[in-house]
PDB file of N, CA and C in Angstrom:
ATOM      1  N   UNK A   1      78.730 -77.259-200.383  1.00  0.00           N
ATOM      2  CA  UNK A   1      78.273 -76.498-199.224  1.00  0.00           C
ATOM      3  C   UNK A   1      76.799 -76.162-199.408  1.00  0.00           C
ATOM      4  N   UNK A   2      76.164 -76.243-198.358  1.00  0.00           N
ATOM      5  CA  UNK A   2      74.724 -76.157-198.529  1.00  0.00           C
ATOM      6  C   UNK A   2      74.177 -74.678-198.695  1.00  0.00           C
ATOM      7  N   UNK A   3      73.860 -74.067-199.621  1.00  0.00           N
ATOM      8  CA  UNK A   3      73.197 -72.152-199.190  1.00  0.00           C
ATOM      9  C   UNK A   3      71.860 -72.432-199.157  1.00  0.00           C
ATOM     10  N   UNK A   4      71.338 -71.391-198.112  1.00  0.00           N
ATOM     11  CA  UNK A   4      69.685 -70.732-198.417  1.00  0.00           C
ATOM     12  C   UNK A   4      69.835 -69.628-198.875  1.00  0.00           C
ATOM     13  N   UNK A   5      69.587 -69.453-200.147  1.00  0.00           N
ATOM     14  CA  UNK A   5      69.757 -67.830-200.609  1.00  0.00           C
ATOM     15  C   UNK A   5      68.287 -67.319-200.034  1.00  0.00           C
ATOM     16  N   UNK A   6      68.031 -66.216-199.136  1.00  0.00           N
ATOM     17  CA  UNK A   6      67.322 -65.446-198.702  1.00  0.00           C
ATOM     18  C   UNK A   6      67.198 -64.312-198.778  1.00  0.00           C
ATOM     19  N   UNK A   7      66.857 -63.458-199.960  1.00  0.00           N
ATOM     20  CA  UNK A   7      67.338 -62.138-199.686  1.00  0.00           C
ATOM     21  C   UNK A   7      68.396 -61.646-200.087  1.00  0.00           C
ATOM     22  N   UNK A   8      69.072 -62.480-200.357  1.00  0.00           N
ATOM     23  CA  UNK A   8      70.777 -61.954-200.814  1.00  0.00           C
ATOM     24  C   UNK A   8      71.783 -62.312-199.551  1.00  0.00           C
ATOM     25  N   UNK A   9      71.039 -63.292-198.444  1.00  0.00           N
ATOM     26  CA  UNK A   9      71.679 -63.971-197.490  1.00  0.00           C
ATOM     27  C   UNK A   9      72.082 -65.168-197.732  1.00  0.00           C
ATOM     28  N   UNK A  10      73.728 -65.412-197.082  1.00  0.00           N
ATOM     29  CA  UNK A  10      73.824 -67.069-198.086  1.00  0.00           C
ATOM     30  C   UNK A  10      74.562 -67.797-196.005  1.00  0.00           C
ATOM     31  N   UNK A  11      74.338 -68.794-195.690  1.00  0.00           N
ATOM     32  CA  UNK A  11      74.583 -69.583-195.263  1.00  0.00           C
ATOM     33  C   UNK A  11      76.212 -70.027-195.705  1.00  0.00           C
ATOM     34  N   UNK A  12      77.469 -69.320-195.110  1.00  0.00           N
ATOM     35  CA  UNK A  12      78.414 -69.234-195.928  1.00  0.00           C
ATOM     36  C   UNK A  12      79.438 -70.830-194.711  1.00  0.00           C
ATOM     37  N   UNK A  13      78.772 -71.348-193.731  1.00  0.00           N
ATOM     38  CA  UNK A  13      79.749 -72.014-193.506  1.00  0.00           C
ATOM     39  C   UNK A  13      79.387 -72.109-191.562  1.00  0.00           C
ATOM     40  N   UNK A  14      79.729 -72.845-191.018  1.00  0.00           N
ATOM     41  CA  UNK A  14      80.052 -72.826-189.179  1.00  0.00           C
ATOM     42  C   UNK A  14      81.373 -72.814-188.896  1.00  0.00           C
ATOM     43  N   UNK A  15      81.139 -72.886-187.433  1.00  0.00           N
ATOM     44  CA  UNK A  15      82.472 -72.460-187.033  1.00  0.00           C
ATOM     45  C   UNK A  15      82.184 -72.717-185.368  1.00  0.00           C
ATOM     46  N   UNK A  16      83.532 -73.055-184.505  1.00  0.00           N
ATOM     47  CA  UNK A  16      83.094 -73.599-183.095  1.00  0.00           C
ATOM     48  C   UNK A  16      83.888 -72.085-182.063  1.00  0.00           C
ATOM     49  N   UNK A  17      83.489 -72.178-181.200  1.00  0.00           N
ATOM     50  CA  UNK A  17      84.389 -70.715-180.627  1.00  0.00           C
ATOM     51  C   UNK A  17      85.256 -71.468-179.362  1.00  0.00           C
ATOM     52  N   UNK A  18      86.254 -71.077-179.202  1.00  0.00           N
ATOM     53  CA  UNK A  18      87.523 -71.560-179.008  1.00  0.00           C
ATOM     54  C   UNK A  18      87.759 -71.393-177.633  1.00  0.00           C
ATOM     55  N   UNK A  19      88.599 -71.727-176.581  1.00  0.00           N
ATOM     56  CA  UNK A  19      88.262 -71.626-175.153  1.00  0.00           C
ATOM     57  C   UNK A  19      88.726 -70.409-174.769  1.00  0.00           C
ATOM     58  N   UNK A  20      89.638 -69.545-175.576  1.00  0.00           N
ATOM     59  CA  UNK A  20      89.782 -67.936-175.435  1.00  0.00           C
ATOM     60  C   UNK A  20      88.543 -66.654-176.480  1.00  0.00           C
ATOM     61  N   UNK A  21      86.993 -67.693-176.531  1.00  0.00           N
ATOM     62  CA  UNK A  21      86.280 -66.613-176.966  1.00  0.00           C
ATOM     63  C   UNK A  21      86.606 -66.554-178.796  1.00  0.00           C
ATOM     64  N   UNK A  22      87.462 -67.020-179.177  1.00  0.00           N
ATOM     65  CA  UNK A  22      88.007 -66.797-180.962  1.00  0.00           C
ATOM     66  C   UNK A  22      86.654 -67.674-181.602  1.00  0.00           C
ATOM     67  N   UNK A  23      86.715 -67.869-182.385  1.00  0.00           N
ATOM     68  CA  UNK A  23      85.953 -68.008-183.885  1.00  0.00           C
ATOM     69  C   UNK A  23      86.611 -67.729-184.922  1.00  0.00           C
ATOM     70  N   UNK A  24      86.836 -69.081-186.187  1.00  0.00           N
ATOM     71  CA  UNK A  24      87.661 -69.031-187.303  1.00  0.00           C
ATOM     72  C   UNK A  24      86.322 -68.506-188.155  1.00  0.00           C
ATOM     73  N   UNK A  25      86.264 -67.451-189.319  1.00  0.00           N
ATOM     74  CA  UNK A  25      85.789 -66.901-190.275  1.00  0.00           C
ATOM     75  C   UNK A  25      85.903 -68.082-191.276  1.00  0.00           C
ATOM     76  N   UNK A  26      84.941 -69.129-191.595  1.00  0.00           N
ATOM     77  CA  UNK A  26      84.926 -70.270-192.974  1.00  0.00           C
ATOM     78  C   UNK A  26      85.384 -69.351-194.020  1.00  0.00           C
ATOM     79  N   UNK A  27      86.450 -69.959-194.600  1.00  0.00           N
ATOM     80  CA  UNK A  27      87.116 -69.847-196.081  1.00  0.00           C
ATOM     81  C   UNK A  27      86.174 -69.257-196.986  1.00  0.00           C
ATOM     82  N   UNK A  28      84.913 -69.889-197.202  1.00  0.00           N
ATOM     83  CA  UNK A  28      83.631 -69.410-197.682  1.00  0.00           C
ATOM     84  C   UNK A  28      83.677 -68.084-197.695  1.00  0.00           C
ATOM     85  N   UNK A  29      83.335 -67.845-196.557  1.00  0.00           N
ATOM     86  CA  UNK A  29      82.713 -66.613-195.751  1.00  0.00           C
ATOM     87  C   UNK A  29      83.225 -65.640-196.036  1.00  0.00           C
ATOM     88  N   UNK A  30      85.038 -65.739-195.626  1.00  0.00           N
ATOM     89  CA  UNK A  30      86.557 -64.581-196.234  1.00  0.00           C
ATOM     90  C   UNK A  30      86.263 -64.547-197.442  1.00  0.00           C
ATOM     91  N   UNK A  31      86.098 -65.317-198.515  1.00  0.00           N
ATOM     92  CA  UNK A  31      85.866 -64.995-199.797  1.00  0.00           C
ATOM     93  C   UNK A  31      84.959 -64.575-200.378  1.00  0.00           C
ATOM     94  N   UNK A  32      83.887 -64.729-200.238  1.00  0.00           N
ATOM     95  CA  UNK A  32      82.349 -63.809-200.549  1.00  0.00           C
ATOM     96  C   UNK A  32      82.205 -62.631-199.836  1.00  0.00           C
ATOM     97  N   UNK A  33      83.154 -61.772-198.739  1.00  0.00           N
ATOM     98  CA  UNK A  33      83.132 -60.786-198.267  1.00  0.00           C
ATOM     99  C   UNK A  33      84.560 -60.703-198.331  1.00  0.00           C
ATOM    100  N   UNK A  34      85.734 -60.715-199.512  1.00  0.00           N
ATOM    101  CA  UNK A  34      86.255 -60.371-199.786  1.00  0.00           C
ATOM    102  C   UNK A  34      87.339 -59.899-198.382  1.00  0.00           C
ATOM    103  N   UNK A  35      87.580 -60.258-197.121  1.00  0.00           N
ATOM    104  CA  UNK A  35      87.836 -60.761-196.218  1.00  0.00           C
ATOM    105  C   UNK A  35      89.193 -60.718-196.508  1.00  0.00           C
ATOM    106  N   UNK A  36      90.247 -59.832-196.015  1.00  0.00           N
ATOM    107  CA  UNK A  36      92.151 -59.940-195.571  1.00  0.00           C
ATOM    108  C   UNK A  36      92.692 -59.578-193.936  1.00  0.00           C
ATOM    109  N   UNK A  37      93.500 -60.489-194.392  1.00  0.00           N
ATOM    110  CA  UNK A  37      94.324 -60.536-193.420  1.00  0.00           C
ATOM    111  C   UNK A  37      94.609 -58.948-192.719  1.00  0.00           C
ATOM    112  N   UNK A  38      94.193 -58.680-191.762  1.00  0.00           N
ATOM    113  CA  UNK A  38      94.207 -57.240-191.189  1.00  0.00           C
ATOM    114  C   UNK A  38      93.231 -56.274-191.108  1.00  0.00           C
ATOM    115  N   UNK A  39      91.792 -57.117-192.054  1.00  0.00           N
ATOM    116  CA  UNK A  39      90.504 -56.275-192.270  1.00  0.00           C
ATOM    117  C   UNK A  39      89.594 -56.042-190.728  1.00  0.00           C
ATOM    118  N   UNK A  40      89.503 -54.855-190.679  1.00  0.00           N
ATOM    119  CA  UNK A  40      89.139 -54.477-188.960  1.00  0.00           C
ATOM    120  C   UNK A  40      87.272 -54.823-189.249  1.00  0.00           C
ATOM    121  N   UNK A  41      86.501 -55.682-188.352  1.00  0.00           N
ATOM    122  CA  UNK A  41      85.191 -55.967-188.630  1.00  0.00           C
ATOM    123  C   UNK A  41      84.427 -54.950-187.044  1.00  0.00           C
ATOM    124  N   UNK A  42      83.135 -55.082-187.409  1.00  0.00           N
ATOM    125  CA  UNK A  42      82.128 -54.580-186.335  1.00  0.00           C
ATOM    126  C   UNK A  42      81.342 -55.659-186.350  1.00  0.00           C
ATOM    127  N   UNK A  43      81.130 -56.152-184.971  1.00  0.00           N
ATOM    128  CA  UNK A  43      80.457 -56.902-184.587  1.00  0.00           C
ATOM    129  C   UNK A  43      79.755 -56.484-183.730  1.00  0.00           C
ATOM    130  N   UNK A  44      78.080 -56.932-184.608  1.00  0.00           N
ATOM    131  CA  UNK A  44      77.196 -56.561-183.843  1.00  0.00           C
ATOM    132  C   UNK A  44      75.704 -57.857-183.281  1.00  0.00           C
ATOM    133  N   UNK A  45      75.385 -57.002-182.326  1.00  0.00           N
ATOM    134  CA  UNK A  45      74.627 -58.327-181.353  1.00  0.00           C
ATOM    135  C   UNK A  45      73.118 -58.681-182.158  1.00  0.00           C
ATOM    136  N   UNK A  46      72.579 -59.366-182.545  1.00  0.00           N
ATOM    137  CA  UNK A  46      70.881 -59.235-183.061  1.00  0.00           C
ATOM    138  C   UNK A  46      70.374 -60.399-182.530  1.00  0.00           C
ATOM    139  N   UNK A  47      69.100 -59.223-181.493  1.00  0.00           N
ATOM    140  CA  UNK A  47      68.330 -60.256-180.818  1.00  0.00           C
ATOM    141  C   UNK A  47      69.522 -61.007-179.917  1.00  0.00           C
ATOM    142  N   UNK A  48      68.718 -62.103-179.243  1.00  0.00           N
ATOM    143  CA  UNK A  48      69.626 -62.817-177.591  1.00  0.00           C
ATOM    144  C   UNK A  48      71.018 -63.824-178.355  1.00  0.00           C
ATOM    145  N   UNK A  49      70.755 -64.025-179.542  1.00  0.00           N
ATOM    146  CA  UNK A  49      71.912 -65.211-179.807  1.00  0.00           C
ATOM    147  C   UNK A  49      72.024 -65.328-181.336  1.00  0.00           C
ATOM    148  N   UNK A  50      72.009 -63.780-181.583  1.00  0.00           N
ATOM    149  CA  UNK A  50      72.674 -64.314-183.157  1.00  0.00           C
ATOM    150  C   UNK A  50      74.000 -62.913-182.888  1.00  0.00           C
ATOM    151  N   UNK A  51      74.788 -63.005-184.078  1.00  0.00           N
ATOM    152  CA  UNK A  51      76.278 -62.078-183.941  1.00  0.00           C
ATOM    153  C   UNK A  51      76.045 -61.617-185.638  1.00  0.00           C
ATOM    154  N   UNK A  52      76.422 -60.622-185.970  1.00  0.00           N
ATOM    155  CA  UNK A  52      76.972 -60.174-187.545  1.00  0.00           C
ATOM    156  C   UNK A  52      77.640 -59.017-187.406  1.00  0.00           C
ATOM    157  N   UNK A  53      78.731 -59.738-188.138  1.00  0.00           N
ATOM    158  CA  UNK A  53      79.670 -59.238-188.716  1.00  0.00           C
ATOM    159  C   UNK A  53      79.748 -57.858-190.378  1.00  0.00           C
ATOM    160  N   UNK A  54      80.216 -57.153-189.959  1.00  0.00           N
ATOM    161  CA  UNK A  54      80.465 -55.795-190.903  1.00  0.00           C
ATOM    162  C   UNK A  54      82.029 -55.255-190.687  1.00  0.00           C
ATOM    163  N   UNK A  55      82.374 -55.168-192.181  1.00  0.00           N
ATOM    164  CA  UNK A  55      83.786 -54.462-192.602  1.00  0.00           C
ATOM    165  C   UNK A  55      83.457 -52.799-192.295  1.00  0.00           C
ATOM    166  N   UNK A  56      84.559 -52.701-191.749  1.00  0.00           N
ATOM    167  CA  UNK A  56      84.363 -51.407-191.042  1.00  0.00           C
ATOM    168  C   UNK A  56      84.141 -49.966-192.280  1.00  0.00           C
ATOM    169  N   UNK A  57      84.841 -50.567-193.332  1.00  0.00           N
ATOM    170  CA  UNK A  57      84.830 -49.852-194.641  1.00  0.00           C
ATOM    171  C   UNK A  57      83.270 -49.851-195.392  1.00  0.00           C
ATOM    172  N   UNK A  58      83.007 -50.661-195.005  1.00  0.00           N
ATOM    173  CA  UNK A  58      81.383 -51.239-195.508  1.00  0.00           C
ATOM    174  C   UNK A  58      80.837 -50.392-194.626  1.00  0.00           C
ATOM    175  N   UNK A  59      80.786 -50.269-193.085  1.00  0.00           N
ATOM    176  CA  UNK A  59      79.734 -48.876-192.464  1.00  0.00           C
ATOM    177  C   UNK A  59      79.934 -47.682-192.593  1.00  0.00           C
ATOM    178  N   UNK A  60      81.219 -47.497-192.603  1.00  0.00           N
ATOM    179  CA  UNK A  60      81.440 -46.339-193.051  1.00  0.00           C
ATOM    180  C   UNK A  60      80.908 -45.375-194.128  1.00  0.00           C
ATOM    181  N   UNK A  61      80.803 -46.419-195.922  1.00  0.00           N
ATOM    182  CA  UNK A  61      80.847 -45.912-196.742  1.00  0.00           C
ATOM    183  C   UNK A  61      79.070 -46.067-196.424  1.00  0.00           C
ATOM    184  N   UNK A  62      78.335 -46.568-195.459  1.00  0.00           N
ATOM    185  CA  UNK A  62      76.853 -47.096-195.565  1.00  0.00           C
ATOM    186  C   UNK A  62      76.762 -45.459-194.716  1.00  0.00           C
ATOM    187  N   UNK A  63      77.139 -44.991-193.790  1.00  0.00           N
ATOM    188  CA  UNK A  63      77.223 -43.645-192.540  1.00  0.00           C
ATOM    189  C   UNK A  63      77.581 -42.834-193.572  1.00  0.00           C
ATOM    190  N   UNK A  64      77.896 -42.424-194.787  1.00  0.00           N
ATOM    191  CA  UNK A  64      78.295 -41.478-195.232  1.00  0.00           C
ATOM    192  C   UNK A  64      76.883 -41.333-196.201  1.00  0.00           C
ATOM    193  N   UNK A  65      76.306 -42.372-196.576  1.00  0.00           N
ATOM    194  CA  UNK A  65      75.066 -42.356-197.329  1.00  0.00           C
ATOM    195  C   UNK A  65      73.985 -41.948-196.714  1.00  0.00           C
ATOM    196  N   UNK A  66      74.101 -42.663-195.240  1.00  0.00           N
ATOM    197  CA  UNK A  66      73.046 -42.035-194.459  1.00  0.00           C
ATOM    198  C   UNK A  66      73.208 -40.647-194.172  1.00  0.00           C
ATOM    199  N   UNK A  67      73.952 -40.171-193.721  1.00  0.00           N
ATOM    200  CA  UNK A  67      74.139 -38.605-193.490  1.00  0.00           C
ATOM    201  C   UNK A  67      73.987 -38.034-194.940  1.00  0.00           C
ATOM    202  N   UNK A  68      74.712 -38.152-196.072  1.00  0.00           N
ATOM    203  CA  UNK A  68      73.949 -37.229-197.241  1.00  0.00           C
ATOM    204  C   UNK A  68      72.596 -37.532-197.078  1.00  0.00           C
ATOM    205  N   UNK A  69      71.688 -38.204-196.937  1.00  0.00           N
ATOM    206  CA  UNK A  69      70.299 -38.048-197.059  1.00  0.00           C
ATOM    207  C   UNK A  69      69.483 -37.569-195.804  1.00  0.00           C
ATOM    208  N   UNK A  70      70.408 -37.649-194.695  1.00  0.00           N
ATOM    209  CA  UNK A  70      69.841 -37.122-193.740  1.00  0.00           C
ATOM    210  C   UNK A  70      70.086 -35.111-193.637  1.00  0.00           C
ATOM    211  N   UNK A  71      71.331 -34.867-194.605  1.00  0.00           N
ATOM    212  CA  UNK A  71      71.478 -33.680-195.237  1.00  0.00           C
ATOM    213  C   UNK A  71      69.803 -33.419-195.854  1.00  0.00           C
ATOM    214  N   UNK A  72      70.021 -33.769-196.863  1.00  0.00           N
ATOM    215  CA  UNK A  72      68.925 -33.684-197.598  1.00  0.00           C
ATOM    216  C   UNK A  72      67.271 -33.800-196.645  1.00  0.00           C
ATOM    217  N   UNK A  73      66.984 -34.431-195.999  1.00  0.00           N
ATOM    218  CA  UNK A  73      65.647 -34.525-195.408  1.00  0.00           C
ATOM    219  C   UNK A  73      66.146 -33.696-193.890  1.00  0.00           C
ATOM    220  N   UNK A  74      66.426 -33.125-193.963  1.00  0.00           N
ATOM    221  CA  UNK A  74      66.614 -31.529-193.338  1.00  0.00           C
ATOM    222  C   UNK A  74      66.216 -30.423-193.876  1.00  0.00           C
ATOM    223  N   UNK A  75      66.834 -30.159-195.082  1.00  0.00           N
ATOM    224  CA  UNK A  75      66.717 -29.018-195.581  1.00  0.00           C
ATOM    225  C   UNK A  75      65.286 -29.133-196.335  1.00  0.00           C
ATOM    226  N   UNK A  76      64.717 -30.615-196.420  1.00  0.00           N
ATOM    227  CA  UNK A  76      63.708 -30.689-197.176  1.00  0.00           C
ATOM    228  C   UNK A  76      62.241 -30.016-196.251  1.00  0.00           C
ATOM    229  N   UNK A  77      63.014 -30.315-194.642  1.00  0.00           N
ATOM    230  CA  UNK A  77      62.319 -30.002-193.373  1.00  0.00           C
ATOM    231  C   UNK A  77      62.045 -28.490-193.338  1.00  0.00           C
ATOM    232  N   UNK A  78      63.286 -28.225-193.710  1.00  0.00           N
ATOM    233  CA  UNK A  78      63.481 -26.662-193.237  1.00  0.00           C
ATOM    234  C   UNK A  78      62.538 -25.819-194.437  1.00  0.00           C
ATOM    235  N   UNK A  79      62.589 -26.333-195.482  1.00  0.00           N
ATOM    236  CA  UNK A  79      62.146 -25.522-196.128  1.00  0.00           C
ATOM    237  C   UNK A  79      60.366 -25.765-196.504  1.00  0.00           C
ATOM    238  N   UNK A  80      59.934 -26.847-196.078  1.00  0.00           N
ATOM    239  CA  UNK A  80      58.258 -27.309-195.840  1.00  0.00           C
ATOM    240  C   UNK A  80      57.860 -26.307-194.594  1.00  0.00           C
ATOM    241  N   UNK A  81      58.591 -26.148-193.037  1.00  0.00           N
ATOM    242  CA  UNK A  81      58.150 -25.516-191.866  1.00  0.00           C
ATOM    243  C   UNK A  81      58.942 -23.465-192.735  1.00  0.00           C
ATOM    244  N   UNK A  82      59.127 -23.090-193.406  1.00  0.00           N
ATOM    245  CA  UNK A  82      59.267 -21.575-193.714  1.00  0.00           C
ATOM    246  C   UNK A  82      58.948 -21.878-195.316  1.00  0.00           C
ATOM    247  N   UNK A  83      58.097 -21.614-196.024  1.00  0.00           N
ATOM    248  CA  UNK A  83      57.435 -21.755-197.138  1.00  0.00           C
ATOM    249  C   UNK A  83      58.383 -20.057-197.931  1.00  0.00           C
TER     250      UNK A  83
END
């Protein structure tokens, strides 16, 4: 299989979309994102014609990181504007 590693981006495989809208996930792809049977994804739009895919467990645990630091650069706020 051919990769461009970019970044930590790999070229994991194609795929054709089906006359009800489906798309098969390459074998590849399920296995380097660790990918089961029942795993709920977010699909999101970038730019006019590309799609990516995220495990819903993967934003989640990414939304929980962002909010502790958005904790943090609050109070970092609050306490720069009352000295």
């Amino acid at each position: 299989m051919l990769k461009a590693n970019l970044d930590g981006n790999e070229f994991l495989g194609s795929t054709t979309v089906g006359a009800k809208g489906q798309a098969v996930i390459p074998a590849e792809a399920r296995k380097a994102m660790n990918l089961k049977e029942g795993d709920k994804l977010l699909v999101f739009r970038i730019g006019c014609d590309m799609v990516a895919f995220s495990k819903v467990s993967q934003m989640e645990r990414f939304a929980n990181h962002l909010s502790k630091k958005l904790t943090t650069v609050r109070s970092a706020i609050k306490k720069a504007q009352h000295p």
